[in-house]
C-alpha atoms as a PDB file:
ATOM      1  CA  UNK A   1       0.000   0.000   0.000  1.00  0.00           C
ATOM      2  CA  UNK A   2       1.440   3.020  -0.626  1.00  0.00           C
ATOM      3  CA  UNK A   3       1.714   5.496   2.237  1.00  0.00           C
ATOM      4  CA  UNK A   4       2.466   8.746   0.210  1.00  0.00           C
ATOM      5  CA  UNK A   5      -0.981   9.641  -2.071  1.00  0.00           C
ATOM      6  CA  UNK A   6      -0.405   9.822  -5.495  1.00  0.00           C
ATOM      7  CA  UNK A   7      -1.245  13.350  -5.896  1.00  0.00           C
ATOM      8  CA  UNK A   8       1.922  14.348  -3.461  1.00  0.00           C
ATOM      9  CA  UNK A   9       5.198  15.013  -5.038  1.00  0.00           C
ATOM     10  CA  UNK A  10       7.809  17.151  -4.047  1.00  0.00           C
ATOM     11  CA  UNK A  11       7.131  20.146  -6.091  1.00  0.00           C
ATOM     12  CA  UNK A  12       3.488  20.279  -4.003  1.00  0.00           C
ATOM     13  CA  UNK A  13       5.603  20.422  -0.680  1.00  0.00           C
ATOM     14  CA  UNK A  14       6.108  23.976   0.471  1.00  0.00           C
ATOM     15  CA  UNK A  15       8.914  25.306   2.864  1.00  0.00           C
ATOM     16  CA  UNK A  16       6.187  26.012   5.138  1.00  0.00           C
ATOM     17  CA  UNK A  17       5.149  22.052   5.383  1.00  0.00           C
ATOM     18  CA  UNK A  18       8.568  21.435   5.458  1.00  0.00           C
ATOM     19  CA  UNK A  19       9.565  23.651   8.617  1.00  0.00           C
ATOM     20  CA  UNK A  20       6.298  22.394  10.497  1.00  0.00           C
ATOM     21  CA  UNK A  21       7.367  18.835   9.927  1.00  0.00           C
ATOM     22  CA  UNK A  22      10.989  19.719  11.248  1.00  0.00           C
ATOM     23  CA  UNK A  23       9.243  21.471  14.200  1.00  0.00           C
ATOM     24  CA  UNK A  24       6.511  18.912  14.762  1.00  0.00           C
ATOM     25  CA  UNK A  25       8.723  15.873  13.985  1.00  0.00           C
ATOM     26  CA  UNK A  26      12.177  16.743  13.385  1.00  0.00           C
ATOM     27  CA  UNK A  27      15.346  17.744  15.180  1.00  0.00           C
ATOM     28  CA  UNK A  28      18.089  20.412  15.181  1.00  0.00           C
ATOM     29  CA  UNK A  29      21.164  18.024  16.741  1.00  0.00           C
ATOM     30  CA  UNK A  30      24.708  19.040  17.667  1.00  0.00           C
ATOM     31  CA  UNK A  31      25.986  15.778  18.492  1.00  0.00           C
ATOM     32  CA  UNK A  32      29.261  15.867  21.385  1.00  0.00           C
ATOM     33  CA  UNK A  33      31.701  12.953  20.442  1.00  0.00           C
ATOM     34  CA  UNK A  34      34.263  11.908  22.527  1.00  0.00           C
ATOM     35  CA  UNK A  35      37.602  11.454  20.339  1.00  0.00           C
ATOM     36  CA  UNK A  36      40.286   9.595  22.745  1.00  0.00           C
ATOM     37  CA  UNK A  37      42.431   9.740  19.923  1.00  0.00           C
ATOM     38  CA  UNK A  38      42.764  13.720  19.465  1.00  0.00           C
ATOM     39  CA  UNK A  39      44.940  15.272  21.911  1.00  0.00           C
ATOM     40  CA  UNK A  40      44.114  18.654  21.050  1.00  0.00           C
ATOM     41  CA  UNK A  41      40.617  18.781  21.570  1.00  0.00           C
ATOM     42  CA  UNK A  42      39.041  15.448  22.926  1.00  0.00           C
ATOM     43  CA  UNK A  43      35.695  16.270  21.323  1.00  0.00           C
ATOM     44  CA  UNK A  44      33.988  16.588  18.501  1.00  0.00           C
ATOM     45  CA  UNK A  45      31.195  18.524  17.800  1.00  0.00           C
ATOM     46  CA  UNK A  46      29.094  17.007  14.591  1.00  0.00           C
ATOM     47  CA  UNK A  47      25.912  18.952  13.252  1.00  0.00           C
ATOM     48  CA  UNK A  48      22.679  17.450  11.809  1.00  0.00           C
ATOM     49  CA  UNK A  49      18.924  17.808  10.721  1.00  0.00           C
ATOM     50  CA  UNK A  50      16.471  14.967  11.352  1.00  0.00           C
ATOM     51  CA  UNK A  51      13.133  13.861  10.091  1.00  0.00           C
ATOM     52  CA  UNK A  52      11.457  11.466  11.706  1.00  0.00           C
ATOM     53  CA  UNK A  53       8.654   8.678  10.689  1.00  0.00           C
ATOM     54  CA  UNK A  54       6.718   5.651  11.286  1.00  0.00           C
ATOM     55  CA  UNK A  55       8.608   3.897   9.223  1.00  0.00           C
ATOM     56  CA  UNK A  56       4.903   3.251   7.416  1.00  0.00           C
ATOM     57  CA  UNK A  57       5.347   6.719   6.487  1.00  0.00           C
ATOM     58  CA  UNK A  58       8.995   6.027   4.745  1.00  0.00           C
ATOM     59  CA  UNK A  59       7.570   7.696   0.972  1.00  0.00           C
ATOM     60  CA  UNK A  60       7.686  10.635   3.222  1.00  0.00           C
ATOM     61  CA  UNK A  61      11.184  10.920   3.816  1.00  0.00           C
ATOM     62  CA  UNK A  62      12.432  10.674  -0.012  1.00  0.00           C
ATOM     63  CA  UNK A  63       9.812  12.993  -0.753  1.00  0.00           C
ATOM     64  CA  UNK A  64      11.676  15.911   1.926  1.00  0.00           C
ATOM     65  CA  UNK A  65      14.303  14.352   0.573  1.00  0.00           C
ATOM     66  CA  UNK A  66      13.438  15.488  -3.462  1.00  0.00           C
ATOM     67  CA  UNK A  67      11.874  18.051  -1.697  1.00  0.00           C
ATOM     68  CA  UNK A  68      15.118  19.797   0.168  1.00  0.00           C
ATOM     69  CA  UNK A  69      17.201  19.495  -2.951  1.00  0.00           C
ATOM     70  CA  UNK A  70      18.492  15.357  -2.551  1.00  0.00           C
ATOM     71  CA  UNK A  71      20.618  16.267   0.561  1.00  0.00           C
ATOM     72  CA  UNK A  72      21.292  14.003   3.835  1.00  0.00           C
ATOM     73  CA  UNK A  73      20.217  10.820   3.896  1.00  0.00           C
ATOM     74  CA  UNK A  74      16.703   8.111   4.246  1.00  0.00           C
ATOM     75  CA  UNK A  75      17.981   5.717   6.667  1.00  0.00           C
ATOM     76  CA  UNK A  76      15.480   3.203   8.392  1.00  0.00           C
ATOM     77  CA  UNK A  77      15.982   1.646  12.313  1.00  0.00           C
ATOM     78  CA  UNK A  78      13.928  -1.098  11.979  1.00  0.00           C
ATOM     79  CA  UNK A  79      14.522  -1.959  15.742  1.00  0.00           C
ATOM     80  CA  UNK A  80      12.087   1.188  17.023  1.00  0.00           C
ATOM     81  CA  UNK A  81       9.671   0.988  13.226  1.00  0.00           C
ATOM     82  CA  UNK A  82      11.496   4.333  12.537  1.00  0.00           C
ATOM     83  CA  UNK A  83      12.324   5.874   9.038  1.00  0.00           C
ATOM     84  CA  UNK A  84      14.602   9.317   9.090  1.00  0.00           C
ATOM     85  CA  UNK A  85      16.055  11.636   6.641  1.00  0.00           C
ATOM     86  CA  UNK A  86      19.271  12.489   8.254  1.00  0.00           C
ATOM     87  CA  UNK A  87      21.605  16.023   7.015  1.00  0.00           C
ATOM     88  CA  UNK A  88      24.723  15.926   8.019  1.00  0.00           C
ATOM     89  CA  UNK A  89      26.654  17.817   5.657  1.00  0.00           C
ATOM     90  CA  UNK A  90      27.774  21.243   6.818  1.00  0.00           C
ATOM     91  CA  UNK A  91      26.664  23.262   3.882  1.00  0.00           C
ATOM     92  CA  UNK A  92      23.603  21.039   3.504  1.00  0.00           C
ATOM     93  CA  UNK A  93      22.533  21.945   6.866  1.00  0.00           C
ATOM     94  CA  UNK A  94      23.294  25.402   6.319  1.00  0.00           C
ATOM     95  CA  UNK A  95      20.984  26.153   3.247  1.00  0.00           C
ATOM     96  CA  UNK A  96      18.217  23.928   4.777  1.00  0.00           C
ATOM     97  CA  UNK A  97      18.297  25.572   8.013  1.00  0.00           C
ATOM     98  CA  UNK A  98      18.353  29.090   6.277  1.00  0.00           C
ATOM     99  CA  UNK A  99      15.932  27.804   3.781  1.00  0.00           C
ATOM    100  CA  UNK A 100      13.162  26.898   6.530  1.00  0.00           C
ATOM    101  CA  UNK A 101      13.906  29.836   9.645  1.00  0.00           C
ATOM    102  CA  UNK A 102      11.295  32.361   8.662  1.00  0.00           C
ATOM    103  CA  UNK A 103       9.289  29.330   9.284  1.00  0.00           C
ATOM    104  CA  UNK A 104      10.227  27.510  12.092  1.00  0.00           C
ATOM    105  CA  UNK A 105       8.252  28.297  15.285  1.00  0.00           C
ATOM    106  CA  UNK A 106       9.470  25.514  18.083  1.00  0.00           C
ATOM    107  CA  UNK A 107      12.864  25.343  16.993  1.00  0.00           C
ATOM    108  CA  UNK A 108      13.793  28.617  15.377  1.00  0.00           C
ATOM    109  CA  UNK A 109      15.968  29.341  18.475  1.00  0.00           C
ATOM    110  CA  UNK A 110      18.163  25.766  18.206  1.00  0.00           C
ATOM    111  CA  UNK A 111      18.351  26.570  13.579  1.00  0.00           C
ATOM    112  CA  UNK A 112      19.825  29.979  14.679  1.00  0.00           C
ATOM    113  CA  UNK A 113      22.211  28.328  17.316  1.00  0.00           C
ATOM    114  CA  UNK A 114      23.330  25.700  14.500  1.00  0.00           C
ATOM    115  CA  UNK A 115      23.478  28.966  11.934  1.00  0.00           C
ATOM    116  CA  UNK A 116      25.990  30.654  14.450  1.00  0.00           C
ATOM    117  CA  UNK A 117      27.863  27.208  14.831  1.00  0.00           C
ATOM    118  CA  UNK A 118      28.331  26.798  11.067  1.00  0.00           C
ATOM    119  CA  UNK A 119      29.551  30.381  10.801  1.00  0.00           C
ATOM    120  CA  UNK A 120      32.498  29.606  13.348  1.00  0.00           C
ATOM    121  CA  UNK A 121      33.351  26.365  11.398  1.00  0.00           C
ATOM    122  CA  UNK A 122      33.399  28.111   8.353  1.00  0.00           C
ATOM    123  CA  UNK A 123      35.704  31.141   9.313  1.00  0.00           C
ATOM    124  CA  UNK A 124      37.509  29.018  11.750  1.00  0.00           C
ATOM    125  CA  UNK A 125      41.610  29.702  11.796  1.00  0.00           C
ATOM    126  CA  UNK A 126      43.755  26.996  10.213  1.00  0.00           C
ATOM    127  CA  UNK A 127      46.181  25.485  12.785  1.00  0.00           C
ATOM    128  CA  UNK A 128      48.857  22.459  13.055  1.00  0.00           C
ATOM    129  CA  UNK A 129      45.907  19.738  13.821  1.00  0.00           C
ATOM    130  CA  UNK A 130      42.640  21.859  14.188  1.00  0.00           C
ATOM    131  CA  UNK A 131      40.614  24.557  11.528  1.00  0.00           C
ATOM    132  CA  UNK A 132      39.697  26.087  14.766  1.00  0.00           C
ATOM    133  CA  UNK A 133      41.101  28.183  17.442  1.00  0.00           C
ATOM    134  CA  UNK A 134      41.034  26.835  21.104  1.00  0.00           C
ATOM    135  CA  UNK A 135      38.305  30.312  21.503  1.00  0.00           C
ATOM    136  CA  UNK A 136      36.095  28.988  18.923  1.00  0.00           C
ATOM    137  CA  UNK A 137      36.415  25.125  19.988  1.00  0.00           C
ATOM    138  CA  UNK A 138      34.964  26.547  23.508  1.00  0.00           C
ATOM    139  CA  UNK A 139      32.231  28.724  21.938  1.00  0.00           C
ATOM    140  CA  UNK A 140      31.263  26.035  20.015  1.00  0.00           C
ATOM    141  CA  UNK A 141      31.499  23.364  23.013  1.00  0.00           C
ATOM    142  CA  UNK A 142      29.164  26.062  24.688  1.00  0.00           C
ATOM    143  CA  UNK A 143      26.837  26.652  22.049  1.00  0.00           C
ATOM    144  CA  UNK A 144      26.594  22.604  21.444  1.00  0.00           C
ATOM    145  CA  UNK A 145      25.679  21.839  24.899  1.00  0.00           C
ATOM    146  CA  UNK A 146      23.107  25.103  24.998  1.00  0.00           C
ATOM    147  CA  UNK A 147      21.394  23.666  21.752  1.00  0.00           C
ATOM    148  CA  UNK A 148      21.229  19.954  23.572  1.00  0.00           C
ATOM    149  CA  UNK A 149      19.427  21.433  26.725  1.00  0.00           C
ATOM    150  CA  UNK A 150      16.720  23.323  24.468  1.00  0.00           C
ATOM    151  CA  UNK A 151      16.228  19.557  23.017  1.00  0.00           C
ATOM    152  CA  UNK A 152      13.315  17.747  24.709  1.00  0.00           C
ATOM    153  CA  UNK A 153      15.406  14.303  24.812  1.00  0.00           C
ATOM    154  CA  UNK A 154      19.153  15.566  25.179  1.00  0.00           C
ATOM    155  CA  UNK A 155      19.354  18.102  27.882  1.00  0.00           C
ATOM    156  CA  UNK A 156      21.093  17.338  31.374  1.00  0.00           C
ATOM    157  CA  UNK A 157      21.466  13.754  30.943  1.00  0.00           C
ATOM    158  CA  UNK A 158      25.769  13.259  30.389  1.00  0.00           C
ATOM    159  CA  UNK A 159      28.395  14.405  31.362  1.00  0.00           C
ATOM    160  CA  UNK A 160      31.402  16.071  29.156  1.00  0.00           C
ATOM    161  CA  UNK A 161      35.122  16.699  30.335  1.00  0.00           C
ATOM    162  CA  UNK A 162      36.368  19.467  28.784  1.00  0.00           C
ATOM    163  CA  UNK A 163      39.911  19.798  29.083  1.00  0.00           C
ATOM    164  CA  UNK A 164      41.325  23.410  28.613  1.00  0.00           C
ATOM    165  CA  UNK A 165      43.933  23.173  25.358  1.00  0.00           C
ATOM    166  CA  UNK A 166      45.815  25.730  26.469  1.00  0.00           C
ATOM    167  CA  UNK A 167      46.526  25.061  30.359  1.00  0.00           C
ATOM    168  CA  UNK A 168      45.485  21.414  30.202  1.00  0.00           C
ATOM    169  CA  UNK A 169      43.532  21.471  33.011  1.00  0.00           C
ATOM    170  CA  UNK A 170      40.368  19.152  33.130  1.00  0.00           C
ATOM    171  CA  UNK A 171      36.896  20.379  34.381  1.00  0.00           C
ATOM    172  CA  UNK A 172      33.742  17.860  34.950  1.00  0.00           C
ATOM    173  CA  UNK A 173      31.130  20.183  33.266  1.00  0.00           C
ATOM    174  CA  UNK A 174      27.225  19.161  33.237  1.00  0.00           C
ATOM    175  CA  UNK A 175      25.621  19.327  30.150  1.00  0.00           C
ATOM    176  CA  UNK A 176      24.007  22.347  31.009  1.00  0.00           C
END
């Protein structure tokens, strides 16, 4: 059966639809990755868009999908019934996110934070093993951890250890 009528394609879906989805069933996600093997800076801070389904509803996704321009992803978790369209790529994220914020209402607030994150990657400094200065790694740190706590799911639950590049000295910070 299919799941997507027949009289749906993706020039019919508007960038208002779109940004209600992404408030209603979507998520602005700066992801904090622990990277053992960086001395530098032991974290990572990766940036991503996702829309989420029954995975009944999986037509949906490739249509956002056509619909956005082909970017990210359609990945399915079978495990939790889920189908997602998942943007990961910087400038991907970037036109999507600037493409739907006169839109968004719930998460207008997180697509600017991610807007102001992509800005410091993209005019980061080059150095020996980072594009970023030790300022802007903290900024964005801070602005990654702000973004999780305004996320219903992410907020408060682990706990980061950000160690200071410069002096080397370790601090247990909450995630919030």
């Amino acid at each position: 059966m299919e799941t997507t009528p027949w009289e749906v394609n993706s020039k019919n879906v508007s960038d208002q639809y779109i940004a209600g989805f992404l408030d209603g069933d979507g998520s602005i996600v700066a992801a904090i990755e622990k990277r053992p093997d960086r001395r530098r800076f032991p974290y990572r801070v990766r940036l991503k868009i996702n829309f989420t389904q029954h995975i009944r509803h999986k037509n949906m996704m490739f249509l956002l999908q056509e619909a956005l321009g082909k970017v990210g992803s359609v990945r399915f978790i079978r495990t939790h019934n889920l189908a997602e369209l998942v943007i990961q790529k910087r400038q991907d994220v970037k036109h999507t996110l600037e493409r739907l914020l006169p839109y968004l209402i719930l998460k207008q607030r997180q697509a600017k934070i991610m807007l102001a994150m992509i800005e410091i990657f993209d005019h980061g400094v080059v150095k020996v093993r980072s594009s970023l200065s030790d300022k802007d790694f903290e900024k964005l740190f801070s602005m990654a951890k702000e973004l999780r706590n305004l996320n219903a799911g992410a907020g408060g639950k682990k706990n980061y250890e950000f160690i200071n590049p410069v002096t080397t000295h370790s601090e247990f910070t909450r995630n919030g």
